[in-house]
N, C-alpha and C. Protein backbone atom coordinates (compact mmCIF):
# COMPACT_ATOMS: atom_id res chain seq x y z
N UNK A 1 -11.35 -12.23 -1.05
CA UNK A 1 -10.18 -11.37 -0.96
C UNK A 1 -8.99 -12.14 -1.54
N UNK A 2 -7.94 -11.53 -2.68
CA UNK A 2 -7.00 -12.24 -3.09
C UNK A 2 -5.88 -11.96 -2.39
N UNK A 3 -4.93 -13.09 -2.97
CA UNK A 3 -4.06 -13.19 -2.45
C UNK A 3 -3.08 -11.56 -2.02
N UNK A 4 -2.91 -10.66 -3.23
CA UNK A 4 -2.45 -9.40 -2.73
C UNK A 4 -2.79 -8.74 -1.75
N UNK A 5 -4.31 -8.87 -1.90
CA UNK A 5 -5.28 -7.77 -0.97
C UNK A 5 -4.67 -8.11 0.47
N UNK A 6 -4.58 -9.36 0.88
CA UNK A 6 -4.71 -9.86 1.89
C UNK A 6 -3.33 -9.39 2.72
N UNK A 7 -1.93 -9.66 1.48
CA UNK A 7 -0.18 -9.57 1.89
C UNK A 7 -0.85 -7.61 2.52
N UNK A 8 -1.40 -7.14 1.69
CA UNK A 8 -1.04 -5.82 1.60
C UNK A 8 -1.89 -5.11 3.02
N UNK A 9 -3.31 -5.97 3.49
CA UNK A 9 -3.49 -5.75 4.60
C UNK A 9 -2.47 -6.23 5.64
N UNK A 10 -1.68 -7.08 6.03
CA UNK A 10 -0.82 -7.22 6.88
C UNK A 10 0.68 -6.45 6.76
N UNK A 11 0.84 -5.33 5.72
CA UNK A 11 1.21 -4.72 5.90
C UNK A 11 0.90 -3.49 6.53
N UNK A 12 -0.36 -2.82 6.07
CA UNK A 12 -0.52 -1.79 6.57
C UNK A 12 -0.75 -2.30 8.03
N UNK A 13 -0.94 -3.31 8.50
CA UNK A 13 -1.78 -3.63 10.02
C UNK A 13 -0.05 -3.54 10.67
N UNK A 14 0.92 -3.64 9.76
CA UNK A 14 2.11 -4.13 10.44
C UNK A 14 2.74 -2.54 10.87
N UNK A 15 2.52 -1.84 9.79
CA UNK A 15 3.09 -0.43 10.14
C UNK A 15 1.92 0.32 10.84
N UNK A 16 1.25 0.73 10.84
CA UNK A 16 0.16 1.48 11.69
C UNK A 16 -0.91 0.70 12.61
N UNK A 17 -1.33 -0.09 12.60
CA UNK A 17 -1.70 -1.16 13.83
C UNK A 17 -3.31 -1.75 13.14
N UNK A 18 -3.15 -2.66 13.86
CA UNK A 18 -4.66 -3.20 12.84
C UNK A 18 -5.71 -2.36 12.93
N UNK A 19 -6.02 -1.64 14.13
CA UNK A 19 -7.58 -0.16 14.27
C UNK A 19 -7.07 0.41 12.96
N UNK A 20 -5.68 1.22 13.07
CA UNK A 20 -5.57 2.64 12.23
C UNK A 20 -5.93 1.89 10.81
N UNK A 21 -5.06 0.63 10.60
CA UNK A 21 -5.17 0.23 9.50
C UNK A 21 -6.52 -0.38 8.53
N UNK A 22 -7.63 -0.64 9.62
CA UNK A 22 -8.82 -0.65 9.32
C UNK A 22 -9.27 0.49 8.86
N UNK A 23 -9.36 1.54 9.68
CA UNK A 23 -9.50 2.93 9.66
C UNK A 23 -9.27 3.52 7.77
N UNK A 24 -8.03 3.15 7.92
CA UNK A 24 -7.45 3.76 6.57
C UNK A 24 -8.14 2.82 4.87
N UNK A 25 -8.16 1.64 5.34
CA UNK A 25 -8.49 0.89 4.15
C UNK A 25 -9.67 1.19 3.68
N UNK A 26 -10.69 1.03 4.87
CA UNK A 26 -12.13 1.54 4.93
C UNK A 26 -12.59 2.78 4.80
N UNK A 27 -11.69 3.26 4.69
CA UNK A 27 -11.57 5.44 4.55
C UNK A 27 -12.60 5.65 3.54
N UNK A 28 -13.00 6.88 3.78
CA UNK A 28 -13.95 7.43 2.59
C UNK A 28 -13.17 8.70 1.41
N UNK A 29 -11.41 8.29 1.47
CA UNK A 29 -10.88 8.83 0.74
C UNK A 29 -9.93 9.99 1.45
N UNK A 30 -10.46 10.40 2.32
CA UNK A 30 -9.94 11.25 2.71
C UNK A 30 -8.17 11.11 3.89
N UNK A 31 -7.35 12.06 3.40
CA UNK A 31 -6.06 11.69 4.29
C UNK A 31 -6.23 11.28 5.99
N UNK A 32 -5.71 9.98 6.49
CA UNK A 32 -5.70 9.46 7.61
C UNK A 32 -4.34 9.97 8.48
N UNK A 33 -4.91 11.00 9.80
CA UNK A 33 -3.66 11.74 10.42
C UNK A 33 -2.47 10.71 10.46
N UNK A 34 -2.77 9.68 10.37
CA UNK A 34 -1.69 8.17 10.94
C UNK A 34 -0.85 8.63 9.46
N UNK A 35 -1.44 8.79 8.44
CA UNK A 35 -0.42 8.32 6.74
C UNK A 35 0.01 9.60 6.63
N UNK A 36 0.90 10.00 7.26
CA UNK A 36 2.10 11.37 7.48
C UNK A 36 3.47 11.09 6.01
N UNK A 37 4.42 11.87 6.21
CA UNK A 37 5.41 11.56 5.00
C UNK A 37 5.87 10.55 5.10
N UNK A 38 6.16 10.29 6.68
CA UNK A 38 7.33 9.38 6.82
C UNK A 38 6.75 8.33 6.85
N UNK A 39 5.05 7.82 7.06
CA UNK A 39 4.65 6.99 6.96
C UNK A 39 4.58 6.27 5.49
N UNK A 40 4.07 7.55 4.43
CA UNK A 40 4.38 7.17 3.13
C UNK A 40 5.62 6.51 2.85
N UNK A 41 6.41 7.14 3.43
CA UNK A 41 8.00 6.25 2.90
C UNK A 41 8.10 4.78 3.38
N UNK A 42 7.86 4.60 4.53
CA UNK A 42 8.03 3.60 5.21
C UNK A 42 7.09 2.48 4.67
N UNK A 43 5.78 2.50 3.92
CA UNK A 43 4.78 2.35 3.36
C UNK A 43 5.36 1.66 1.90
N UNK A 44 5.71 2.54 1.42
CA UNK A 44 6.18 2.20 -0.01
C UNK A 44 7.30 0.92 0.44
N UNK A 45 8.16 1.33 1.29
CA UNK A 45 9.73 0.43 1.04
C UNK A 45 9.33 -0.99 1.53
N UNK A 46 8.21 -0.64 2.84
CA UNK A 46 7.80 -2.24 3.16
C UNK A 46 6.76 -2.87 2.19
N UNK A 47 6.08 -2.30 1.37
CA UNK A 47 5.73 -3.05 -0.25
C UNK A 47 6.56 -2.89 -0.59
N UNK A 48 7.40 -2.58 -1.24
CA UNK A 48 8.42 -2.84 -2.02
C UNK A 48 9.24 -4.45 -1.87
N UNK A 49 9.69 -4.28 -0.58
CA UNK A 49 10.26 -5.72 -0.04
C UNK A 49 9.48 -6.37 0.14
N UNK A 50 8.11 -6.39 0.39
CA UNK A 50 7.03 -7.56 0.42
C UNK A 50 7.02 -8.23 -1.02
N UNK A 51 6.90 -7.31 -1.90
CA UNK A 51 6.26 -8.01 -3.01
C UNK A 51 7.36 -7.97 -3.78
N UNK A 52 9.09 -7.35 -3.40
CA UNK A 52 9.89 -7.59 -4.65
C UNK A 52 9.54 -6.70 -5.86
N UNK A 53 8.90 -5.36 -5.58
CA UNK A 53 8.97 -4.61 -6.98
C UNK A 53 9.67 -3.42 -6.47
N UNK A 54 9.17 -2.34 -7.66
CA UNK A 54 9.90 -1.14 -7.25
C UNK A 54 8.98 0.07 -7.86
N UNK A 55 8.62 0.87 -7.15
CA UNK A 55 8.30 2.00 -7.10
C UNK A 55 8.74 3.21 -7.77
N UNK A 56 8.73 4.10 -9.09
CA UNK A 56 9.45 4.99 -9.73
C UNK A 56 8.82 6.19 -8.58
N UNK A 57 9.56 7.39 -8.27
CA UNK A 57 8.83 8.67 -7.50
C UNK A 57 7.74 8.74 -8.06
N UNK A 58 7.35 8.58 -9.02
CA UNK A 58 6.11 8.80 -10.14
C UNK A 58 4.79 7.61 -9.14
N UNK A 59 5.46 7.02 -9.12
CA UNK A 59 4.25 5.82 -8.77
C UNK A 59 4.57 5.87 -7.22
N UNK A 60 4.85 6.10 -6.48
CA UNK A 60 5.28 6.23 -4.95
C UNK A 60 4.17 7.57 -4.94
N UNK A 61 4.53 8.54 -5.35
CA UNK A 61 3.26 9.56 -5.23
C UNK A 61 1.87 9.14 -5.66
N UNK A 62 1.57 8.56 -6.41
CA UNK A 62 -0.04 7.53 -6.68
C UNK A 62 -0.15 6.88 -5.83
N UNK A 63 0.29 6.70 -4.57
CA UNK A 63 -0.09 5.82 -3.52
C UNK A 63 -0.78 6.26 -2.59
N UNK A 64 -1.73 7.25 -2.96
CA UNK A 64 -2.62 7.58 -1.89
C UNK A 64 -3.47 6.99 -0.94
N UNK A 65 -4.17 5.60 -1.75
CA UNK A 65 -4.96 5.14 -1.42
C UNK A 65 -5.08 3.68 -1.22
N UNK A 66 -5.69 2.81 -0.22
CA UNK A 66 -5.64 1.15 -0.35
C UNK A 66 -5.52 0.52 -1.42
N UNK A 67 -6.32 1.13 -2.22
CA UNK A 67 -7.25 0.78 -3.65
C UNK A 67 -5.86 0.79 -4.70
N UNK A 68 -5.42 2.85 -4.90
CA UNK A 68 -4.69 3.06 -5.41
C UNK A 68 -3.51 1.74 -5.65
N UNK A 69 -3.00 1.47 -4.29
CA UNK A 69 -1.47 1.10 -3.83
C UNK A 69 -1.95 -0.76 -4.57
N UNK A 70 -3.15 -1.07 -4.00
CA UNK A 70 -3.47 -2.47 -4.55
C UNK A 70 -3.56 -2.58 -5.99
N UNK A 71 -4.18 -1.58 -6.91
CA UNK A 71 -4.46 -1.59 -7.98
C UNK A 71 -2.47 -1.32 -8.70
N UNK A 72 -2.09 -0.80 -8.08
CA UNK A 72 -0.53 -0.42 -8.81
C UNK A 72 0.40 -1.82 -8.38
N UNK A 73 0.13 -2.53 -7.30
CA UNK A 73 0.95 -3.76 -7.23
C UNK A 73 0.51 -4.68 -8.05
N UNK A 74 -1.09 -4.83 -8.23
CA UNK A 74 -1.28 -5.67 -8.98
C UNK A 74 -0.87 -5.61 -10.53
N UNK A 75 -0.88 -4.44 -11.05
CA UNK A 75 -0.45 -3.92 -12.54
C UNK A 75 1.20 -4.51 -12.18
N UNK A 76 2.00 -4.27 -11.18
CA UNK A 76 3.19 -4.19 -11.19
C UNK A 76 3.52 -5.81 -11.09
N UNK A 77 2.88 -6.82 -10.65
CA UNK A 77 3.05 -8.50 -10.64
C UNK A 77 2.51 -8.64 -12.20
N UNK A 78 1.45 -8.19 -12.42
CA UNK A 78 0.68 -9.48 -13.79
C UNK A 78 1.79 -8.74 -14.83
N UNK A 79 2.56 -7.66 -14.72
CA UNK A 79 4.11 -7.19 -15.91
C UNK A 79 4.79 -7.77 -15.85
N UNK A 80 5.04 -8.31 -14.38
CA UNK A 80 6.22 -9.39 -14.55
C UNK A 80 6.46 -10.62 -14.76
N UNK A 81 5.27 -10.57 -14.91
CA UNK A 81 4.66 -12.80 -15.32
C UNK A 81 4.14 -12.57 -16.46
N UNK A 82 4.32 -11.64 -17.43
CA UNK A 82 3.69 -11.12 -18.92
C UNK A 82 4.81 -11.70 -19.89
């Protein structure tokens, strides 16, 4: 597990609790009652300040998923060390 994977599990464990957040990572895709709007928001802004990037509405809505949200931070670090 790299270094992102890892920041980005102690986030989600930080906002929804380590069960839900297991729950959700491990998901079979489908929406987790816990990841509501306000969770999305709250979601995005605490990556945001974790990792120091920024989110366009465009890419805040692609954040459906563990995968999704990991695969878009990582695109969003290796741009800025490019």
């Amino acid at each position: 597990m790299n270094e992102t994977t890892q920041a980005l599990r102690r986030v989600f464990d930080q906002l929804f609790g380590p069960s839900v957040a297991e729950e959700i990572i491990a998901g079979d895709g489908r929406p987790h009652p816990a990841w509501d709007s306000v969770a999305q928001i709250n979601l995005v802004m605490a990556i945001e300040q974790r990792f120091g990037i920024t989110f366009s509405p465009e890419e805040a809505g692609m954040t459906t998923s563990f995968e999704s949200i990991r695969d878009l931070v990582e695109a969003k670090l290796a741009s800025r060390t490019a």
